[in-house]
PDB file of N, CA and C in Angstrom:
ATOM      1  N   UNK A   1     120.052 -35.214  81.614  1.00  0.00           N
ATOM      2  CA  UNK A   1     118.953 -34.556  82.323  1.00  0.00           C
ATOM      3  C   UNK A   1     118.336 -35.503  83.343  1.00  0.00           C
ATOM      4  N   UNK A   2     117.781 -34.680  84.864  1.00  0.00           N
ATOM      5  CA  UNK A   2     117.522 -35.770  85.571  1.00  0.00           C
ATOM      6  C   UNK A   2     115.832 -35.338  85.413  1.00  0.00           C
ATOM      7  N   UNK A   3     114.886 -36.046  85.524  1.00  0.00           N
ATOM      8  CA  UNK A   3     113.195 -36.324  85.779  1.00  0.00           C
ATOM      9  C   UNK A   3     112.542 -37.005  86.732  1.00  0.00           C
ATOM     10  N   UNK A   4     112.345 -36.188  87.706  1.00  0.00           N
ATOM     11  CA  UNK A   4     111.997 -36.936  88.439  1.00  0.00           C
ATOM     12  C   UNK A   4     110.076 -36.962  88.542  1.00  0.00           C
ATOM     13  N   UNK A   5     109.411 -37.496  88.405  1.00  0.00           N
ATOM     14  CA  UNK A   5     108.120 -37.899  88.813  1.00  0.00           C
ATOM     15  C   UNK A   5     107.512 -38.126  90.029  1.00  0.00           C
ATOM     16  N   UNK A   6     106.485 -37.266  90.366  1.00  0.00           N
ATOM     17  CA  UNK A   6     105.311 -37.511  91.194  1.00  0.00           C
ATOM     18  C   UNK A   6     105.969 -38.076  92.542  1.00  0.00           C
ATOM     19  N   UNK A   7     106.814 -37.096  93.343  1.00  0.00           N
ATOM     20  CA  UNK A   7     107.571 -37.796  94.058  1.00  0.00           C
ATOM     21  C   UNK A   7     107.323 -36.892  95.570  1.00  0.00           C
ATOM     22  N   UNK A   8     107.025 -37.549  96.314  1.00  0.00           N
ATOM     23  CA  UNK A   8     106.679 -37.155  98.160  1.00  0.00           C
ATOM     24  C   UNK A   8     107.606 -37.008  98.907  1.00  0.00           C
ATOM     25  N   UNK A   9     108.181 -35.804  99.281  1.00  0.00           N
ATOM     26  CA  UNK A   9     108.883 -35.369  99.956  1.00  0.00           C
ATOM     27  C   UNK A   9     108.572 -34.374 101.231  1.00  0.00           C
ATOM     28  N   UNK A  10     109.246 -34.650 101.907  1.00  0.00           N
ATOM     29  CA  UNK A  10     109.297 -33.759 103.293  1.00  0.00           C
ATOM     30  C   UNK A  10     110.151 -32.200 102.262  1.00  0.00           C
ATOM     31  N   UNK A  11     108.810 -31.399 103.300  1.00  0.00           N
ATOM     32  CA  UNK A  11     108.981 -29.942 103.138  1.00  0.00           C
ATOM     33  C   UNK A  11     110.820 -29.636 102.692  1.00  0.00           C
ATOM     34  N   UNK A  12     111.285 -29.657 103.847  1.00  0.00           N
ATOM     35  CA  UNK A  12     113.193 -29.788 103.602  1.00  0.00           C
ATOM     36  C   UNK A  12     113.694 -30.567 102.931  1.00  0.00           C
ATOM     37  N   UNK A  13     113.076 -31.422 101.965  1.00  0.00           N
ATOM     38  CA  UNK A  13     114.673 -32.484 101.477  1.00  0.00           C
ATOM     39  C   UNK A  13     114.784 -31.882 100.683  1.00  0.00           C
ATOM     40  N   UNK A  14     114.555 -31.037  99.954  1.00  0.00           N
ATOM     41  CA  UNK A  14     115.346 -29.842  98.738  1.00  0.00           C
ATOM     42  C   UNK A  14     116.404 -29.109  99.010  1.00  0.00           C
ATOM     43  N   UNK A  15     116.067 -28.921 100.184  1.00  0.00           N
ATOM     44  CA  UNK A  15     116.625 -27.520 100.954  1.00  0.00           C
ATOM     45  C   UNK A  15     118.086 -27.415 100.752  1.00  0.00           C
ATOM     46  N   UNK A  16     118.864 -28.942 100.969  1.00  0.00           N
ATOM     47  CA  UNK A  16     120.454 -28.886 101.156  1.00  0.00           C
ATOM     48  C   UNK A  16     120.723 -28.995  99.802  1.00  0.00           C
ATOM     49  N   UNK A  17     119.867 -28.535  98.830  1.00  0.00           N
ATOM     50  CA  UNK A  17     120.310 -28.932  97.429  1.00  0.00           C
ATOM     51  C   UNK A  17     120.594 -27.949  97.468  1.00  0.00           C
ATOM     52  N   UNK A  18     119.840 -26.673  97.618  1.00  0.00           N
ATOM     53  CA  UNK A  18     119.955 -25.671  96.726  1.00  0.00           C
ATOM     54  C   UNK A  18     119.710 -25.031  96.166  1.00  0.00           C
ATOM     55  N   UNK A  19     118.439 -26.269  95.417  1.00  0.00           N
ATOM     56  CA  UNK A  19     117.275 -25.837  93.759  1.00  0.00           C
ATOM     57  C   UNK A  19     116.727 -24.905  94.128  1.00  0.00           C
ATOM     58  N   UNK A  20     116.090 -24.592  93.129  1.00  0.00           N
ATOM     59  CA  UNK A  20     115.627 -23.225  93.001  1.00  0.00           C
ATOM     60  C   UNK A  20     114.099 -24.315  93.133  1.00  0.00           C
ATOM     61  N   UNK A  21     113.770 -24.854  93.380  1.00  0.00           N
ATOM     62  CA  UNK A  21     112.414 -25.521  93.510  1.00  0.00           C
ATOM     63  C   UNK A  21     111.705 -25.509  95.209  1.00  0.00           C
ATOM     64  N   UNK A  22     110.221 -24.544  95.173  1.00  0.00           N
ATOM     65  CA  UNK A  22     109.688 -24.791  96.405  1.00  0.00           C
ATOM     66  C   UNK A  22     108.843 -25.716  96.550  1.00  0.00           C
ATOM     67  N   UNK A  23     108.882 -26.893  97.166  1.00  0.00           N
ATOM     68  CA  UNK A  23     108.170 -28.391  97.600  1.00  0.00           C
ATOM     69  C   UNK A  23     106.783 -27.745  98.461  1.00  0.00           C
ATOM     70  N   UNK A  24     105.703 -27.682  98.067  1.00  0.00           N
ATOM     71  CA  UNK A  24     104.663 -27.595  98.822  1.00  0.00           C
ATOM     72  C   UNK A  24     103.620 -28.736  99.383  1.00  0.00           C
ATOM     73  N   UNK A  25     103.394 -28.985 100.115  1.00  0.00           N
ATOM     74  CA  UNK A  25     102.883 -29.787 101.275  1.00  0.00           C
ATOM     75  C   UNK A  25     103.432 -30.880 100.959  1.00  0.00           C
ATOM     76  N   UNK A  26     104.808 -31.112 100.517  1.00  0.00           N
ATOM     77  CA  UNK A  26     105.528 -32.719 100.577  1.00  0.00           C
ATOM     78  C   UNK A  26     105.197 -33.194  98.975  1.00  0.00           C
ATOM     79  N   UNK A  27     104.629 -32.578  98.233  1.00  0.00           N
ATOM     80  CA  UNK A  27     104.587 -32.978  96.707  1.00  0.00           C
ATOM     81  C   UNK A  27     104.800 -32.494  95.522  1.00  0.00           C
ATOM     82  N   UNK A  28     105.957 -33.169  94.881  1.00  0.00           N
ATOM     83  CA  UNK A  28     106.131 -32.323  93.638  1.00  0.00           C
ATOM     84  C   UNK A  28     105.919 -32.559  92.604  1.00  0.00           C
ATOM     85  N   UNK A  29     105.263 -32.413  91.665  1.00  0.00           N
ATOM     86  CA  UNK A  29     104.606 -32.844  90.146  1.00  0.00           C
ATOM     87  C   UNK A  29     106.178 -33.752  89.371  1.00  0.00           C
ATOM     88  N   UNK A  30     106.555 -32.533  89.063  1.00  0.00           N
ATOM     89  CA  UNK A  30     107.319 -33.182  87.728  1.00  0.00           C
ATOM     90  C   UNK A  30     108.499 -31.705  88.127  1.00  0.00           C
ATOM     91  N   UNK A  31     109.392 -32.344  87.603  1.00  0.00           N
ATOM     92  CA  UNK A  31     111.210 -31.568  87.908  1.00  0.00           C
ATOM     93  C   UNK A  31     111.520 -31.530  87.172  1.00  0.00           C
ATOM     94  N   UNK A  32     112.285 -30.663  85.896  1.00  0.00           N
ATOM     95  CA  UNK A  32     113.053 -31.557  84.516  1.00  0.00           C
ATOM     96  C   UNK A  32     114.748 -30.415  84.606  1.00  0.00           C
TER      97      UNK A  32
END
């Protein structure tokens, strides 16, 4: 399993993943 933490991202760097995860204003809590 990957976890990622409290991690700042630009709106798009998800995007070419795939995930089913929407990044709002560049911050995402917790991923598991």
């Amino acid at each position: 399993n990957v976890v990622l933490e409290k991690l700042y991202l630009k709106p798009n760097a998800l995007a070419d993943l795939n995930l089913p995860v929407t990044v709002s204003l560049g911050y995402l809590g917790i991923l598991n």
